[in-house]
C-alpha atoms as a PDB file:
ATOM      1  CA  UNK A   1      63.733-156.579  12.747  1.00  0.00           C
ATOM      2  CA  UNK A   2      61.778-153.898  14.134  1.00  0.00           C
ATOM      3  CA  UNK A   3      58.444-151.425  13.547  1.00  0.00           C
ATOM      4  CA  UNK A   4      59.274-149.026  10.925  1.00  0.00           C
ATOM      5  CA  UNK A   5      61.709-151.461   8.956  1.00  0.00           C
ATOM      6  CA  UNK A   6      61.952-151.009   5.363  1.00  0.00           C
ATOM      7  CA  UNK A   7      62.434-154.050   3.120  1.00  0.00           C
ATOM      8  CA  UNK A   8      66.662-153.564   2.919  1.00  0.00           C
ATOM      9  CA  UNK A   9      66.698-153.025   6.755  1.00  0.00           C
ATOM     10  CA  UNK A  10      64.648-156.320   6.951  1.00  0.00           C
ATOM     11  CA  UNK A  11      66.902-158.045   4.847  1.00  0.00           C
ATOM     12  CA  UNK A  12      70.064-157.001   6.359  1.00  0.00           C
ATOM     13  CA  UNK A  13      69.235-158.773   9.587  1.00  0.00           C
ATOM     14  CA  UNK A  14      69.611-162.131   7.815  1.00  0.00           C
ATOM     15  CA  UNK A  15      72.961-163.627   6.757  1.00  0.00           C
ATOM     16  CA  UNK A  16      71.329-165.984   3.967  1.00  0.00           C
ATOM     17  CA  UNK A  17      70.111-162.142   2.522  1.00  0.00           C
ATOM     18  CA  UNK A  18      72.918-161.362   0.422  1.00  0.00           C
ATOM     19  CA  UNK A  19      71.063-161.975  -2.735  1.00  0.00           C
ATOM     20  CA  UNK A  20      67.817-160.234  -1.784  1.00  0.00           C
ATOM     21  CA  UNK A  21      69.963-156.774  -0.597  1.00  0.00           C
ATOM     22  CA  UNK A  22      71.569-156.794  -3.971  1.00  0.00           C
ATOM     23  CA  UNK A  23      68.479-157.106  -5.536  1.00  0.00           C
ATOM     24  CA  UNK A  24      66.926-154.390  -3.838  1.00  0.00           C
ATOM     25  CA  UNK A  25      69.572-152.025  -4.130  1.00  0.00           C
ATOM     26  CA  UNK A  26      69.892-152.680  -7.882  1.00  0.00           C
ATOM     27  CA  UNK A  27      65.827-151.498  -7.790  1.00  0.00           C
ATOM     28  CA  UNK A  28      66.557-148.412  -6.114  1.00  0.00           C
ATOM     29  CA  UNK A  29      66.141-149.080  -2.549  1.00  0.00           C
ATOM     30  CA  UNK A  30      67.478-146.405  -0.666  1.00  0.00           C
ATOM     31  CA  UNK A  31      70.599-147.508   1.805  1.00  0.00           C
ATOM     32  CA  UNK A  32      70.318-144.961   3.931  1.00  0.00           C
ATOM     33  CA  UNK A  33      66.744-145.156   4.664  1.00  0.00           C
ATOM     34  CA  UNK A  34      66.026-145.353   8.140  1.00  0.00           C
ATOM     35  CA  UNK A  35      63.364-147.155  11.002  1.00  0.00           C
ATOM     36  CA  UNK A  36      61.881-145.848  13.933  1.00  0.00           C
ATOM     37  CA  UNK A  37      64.456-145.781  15.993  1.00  0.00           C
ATOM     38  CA  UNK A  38      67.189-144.521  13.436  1.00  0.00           C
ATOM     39  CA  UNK A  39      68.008-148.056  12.507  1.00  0.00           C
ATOM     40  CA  UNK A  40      69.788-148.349   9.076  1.00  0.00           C
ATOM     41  CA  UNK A  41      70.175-151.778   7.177  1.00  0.00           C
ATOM     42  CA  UNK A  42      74.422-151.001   7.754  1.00  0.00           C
ATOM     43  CA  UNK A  43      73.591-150.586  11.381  1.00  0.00           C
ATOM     44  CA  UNK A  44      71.162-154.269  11.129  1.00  0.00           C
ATOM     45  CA  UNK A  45      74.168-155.754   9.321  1.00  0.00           C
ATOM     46  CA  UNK A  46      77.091-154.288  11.300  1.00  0.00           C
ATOM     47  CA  UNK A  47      75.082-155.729  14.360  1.00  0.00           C
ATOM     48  CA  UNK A  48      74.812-158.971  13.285  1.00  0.00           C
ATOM     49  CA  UNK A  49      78.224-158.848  11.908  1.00  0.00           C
ATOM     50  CA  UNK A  50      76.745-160.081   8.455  1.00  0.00           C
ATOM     51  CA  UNK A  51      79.817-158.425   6.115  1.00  0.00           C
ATOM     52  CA  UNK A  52      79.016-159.385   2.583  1.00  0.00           C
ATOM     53  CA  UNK A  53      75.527-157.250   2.977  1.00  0.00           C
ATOM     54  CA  UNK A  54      77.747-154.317   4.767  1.00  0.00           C
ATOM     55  CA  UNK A  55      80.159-154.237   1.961  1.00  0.00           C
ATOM     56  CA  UNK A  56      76.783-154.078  -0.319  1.00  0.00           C
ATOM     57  CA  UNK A  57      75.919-151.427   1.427  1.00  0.00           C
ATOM     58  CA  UNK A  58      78.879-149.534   1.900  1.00  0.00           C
ATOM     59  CA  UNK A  59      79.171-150.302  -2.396  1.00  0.00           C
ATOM     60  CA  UNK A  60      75.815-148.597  -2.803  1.00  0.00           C
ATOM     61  CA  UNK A  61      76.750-145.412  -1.034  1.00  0.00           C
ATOM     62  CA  UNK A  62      75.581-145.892   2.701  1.00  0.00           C
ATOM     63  CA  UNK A  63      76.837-143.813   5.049  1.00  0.00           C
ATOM     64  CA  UNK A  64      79.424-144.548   7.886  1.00  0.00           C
ATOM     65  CA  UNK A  65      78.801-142.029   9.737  1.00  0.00           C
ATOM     66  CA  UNK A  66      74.785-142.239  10.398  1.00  0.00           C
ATOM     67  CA  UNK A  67      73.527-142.697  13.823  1.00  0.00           C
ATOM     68  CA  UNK A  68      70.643-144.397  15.249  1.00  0.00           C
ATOM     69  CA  UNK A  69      68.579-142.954  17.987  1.00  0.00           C
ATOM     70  CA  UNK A  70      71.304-143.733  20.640  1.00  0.00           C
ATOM     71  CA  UNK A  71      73.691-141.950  18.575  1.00  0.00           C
ATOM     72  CA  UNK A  72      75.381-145.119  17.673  1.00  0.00           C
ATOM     73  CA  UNK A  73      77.230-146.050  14.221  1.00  0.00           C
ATOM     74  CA  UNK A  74      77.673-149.261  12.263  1.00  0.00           C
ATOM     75  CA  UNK A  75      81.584-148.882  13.527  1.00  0.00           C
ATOM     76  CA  UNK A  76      79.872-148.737  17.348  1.00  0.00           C
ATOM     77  CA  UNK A  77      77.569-151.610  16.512  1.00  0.00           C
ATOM     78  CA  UNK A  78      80.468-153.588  15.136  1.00  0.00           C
ATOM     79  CA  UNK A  79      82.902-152.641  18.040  1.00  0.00           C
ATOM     80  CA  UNK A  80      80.708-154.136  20.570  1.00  0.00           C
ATOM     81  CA  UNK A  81      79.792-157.330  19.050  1.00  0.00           C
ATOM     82  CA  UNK A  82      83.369-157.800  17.975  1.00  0.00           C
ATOM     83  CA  UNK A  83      83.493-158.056  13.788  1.00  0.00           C
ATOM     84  CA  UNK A  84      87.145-156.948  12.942  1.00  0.00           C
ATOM     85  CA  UNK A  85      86.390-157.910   9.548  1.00  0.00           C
ATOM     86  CA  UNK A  86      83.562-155.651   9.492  1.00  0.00           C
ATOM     87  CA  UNK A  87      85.111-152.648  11.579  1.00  0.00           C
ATOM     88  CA  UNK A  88      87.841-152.795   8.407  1.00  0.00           C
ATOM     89  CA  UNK A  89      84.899-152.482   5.978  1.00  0.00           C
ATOM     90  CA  UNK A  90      83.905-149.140   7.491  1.00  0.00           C
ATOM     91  CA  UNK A  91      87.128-147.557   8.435  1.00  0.00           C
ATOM     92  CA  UNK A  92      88.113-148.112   4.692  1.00  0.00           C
ATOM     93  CA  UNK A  93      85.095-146.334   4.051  1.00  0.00           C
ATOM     94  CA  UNK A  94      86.015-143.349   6.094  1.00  0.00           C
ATOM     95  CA  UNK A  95      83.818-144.404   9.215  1.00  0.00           C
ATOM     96  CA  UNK A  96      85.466-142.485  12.981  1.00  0.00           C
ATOM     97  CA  UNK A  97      87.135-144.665  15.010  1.00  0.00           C
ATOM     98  CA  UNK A  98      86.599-142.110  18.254  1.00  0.00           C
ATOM     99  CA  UNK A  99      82.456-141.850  17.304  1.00  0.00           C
ATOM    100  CA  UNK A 100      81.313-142.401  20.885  1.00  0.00           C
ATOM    101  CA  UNK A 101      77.613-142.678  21.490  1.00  0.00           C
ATOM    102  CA  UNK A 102      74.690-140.760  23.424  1.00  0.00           C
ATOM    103  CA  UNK A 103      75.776-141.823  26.523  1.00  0.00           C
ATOM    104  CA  UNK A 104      79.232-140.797  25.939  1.00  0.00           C
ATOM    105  CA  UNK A 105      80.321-144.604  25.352  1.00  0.00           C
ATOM    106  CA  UNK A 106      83.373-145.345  23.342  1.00  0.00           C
ATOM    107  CA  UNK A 107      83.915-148.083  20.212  1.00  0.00           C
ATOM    108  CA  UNK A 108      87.008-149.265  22.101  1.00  0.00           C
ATOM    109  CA  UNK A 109      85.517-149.045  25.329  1.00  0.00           C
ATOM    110  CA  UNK A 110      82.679-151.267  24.343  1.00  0.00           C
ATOM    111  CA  UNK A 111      85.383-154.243  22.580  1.00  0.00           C
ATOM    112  CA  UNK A 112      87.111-153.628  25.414  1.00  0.00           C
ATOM    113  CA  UNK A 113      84.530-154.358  28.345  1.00  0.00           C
ATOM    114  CA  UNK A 114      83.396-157.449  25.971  1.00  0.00           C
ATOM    115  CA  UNK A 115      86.870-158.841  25.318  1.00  0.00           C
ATOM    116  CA  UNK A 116      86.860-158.366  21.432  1.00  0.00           C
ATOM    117  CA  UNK A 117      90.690-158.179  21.089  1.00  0.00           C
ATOM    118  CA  UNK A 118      90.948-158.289  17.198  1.00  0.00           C
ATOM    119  CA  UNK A 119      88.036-155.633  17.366  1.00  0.00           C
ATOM    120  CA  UNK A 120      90.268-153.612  19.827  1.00  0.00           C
ATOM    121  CA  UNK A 121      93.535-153.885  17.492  1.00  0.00           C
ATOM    122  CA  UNK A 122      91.537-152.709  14.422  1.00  0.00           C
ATOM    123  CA  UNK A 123      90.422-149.909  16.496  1.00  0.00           C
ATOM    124  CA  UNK A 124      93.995-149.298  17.872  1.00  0.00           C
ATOM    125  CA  UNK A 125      95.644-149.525  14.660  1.00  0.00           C
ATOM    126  CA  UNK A 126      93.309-146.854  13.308  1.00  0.00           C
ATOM    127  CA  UNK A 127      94.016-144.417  15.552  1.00  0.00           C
ATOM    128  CA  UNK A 128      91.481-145.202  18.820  1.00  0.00           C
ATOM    129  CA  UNK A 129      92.719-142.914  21.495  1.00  0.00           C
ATOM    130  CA  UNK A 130      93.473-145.966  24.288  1.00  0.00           C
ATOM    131  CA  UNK A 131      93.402-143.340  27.034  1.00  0.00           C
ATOM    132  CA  UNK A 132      90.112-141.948  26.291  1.00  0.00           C
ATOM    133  CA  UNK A 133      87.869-141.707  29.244  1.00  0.00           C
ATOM    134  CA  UNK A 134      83.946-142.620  28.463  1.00  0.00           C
ATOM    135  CA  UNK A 135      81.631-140.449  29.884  1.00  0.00           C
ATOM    136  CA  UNK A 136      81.360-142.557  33.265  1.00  0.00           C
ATOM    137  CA  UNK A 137      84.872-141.861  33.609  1.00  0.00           C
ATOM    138  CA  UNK A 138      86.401-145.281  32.976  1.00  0.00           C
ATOM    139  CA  UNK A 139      89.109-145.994  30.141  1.00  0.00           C
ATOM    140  CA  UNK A 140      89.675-148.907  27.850  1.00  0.00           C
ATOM    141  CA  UNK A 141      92.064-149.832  30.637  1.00  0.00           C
ATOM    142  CA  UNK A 142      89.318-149.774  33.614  1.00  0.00           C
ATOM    143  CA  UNK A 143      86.526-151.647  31.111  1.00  0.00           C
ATOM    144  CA  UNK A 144      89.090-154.388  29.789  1.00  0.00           C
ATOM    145  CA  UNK A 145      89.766-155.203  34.238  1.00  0.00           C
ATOM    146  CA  UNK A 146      85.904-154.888  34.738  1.00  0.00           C
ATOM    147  CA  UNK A 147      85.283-157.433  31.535  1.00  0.00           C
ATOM    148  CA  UNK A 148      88.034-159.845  33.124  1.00  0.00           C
ATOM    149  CA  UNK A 149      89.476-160.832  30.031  1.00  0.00           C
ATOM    150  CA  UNK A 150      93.622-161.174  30.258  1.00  0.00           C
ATOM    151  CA  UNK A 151      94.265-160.609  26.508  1.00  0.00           C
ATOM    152  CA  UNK A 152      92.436-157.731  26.491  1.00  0.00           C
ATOM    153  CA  UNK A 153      94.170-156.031  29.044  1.00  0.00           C
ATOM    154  CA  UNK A 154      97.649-157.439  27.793  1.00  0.00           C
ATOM    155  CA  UNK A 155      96.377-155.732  24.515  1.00  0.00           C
ATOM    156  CA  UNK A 156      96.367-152.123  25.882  1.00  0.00           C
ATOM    157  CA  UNK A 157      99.538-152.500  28.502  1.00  0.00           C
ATOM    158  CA  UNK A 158     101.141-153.654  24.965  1.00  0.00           C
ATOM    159  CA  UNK A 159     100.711-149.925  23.634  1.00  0.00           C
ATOM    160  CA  UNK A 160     101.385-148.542  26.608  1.00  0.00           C
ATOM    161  CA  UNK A 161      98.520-147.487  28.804  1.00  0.00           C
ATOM    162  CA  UNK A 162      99.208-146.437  31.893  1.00  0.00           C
ATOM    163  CA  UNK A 163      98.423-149.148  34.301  1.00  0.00           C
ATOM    164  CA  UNK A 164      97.685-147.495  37.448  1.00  0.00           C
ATOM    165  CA  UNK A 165      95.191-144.816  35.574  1.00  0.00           C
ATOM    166  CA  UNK A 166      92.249-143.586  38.492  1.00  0.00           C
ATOM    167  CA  UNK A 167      88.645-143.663  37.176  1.00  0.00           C
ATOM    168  CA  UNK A 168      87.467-140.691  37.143  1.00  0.00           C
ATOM    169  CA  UNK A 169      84.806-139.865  40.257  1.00  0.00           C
ATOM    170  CA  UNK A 170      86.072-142.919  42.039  1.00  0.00           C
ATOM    171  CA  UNK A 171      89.833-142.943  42.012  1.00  0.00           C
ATOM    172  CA  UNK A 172      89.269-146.815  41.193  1.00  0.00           C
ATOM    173  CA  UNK A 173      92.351-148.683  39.296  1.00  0.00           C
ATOM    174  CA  UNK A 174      92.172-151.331  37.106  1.00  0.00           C
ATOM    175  CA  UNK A 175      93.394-153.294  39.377  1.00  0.00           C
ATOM    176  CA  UNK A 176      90.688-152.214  42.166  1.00  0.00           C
ATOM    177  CA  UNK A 177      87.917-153.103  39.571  1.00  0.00           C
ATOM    178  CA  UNK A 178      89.629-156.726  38.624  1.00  0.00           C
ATOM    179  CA  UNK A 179      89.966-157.744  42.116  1.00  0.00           C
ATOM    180  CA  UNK A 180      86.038-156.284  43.505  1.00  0.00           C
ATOM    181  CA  UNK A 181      85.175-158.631  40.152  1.00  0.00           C
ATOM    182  CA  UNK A 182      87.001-161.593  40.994  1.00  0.00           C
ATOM    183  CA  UNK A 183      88.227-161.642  38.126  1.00  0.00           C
ATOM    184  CA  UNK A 184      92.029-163.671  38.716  1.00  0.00           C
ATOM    185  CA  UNK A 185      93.824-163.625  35.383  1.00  0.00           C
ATOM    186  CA  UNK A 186      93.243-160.229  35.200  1.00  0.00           C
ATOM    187  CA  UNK A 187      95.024-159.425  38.883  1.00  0.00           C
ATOM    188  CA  UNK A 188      97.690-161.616  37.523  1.00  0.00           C
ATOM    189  CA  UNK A 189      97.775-159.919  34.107  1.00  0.00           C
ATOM    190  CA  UNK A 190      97.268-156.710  35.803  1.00  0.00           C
ATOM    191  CA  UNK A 191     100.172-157.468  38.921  1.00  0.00           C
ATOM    192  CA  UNK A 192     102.767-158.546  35.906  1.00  0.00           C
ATOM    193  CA  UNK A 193     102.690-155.324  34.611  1.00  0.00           C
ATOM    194  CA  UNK A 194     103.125-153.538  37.488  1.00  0.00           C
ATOM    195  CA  UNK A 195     100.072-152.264  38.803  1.00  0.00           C
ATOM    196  CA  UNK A 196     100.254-150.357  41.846  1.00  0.00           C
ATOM    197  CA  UNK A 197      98.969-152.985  44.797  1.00  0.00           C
ATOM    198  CA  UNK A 198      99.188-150.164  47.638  1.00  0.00           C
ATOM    199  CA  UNK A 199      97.042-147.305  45.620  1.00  0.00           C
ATOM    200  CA  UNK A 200      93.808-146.418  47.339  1.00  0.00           C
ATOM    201  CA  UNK A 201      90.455-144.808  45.444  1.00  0.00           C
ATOM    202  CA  UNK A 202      88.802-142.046  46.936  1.00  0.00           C
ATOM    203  CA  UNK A 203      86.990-143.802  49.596  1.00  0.00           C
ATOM    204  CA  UNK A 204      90.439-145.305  50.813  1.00  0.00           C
ATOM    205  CA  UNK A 205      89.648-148.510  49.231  1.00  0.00           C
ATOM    206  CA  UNK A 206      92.338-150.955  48.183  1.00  0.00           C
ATOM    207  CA  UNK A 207      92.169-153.735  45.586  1.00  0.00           C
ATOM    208  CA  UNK A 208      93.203-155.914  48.761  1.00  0.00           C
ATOM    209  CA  UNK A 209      89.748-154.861  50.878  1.00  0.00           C
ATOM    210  CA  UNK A 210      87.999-154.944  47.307  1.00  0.00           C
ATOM    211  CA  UNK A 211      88.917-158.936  46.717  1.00  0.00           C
ATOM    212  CA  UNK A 212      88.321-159.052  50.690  1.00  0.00           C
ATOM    213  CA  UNK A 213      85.106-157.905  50.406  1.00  0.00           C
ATOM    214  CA  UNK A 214      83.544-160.000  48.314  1.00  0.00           C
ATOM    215  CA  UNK A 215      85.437-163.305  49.832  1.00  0.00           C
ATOM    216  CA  UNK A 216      87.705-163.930  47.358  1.00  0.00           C
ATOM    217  CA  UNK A 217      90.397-165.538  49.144  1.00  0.00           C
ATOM    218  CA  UNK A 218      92.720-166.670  45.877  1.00  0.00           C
ATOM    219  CA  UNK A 219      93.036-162.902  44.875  1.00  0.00           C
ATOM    220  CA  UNK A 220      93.574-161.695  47.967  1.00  0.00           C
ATOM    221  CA  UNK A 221      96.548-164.205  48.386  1.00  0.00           C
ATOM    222  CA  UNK A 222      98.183-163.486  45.477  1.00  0.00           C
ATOM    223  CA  UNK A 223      97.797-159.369  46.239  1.00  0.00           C
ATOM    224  CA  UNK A 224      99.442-160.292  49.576  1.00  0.00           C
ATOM    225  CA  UNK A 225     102.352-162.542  47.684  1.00  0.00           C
ATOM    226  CA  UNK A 226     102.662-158.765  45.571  1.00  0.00           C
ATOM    227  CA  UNK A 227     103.186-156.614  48.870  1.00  0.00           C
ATOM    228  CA  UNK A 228      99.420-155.583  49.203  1.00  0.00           C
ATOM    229  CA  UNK A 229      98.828-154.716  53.238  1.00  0.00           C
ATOM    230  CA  UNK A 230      95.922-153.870  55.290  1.00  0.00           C
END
């Protein structure tokens, strides 16, 4: 809860509150009504991943499509905290799958960096573009290697993204990214596929120098075992 709250917005921030938001919107409360900082009760609920008050909510007429002062939908909100469930709720209700933020940050981008794999096949399945860059230049692809989770990135190479994809500004792979993280099951996930162990970013960097550099001895074995040179 936060300064400008209205009573619904209050409410949806609670998961025992299914009761009280009926009650208020049967009284008139209005769901789109909004806080300080744009905050809508579907946004509180989406959040929170509370889906019996969103599907309240979305019953009384609130909008999908409203954005809070970051630019951010419920579908956003629910994207990056990773409720499938709830991301069904709004695309049913017509909510955009592609509705990327302020800062030019993606719904799929988000699941992906956090691992949220049944949040990234809802997205998927709905249409999410899985070679759409966010602003900083990174795709689902480069944020699924940064976040280190495997199933995430076997999610994607499933439908098809291209594996050795450069990061815009940086020339970075996935595989550059996963191996300066340390992240192992992700070079392995990553390797399996095919990734590209001899590709360079624009500062001549290799994954190999990248695991080198931060001392990470079991990735840089196993990008040797894969052909990786210095």
């Amino acid at each position: 809860p936060g300064r400008g709250n209205t009573p619904l917005i209050d409410a949806a921030f609670g998961a025992a509150n299914v009761a009280v938001v009926a009650e208020l919107l049967n009284a008139g409360a209005d769901p789109d009504a909004v806080a300080a900082d744009g905050t809508s009760a579907l946004h509180a609920a989406a959040r929170q991943g509370h889906r019996p008050i969103v599907q309240l909510l979305l019953a009384a007429g609130a909008d999908p499509a409203a954005v809070d002062r970051d630019g951010q939908t419920a579908l956003f909100q629910a994207a990056e905290n990773g409720h499938d469930a709830i991301l069904r709720d709004l695309i049913a209700a017509g909510a955009t799958v592609e509705a990327a933020n302020a800062a030019g940050r993606t719904p799929l981008g988000r699941a992906a960096l956090a691992g949220h794999v049944e949040a990234m096949s809802v997205l998927i399945a709905a249409g999410a573009n899985i070679e759409r860059p966010e602003a900083g230049g990174r795709r689902p692809l480069h944020l699924a290697a940064l976040g280190g989770n495997p199933d995430a990135l076997r999610l994607l190479i499933a439908h098809a993204a291209d594996i050795n994809a450069r990061e815009t500004g940086t020339g970075n792979t996935a595989l550059m990214l996963a191996a300066n993280r340390g992240h192992l099951a992700a070079v392995r996930v990553l390797l399996t596929a095919g990734a590209d162990v001899a590709a360079t970013a624009d500062d001549g960097w290799s994954a190999l120098e990248a695991a080198e550099m931060i001392g990470d001895d079991e990735i840089a074995a196993m990008l040797r075992a894969a052909g990786a040179k210095n």
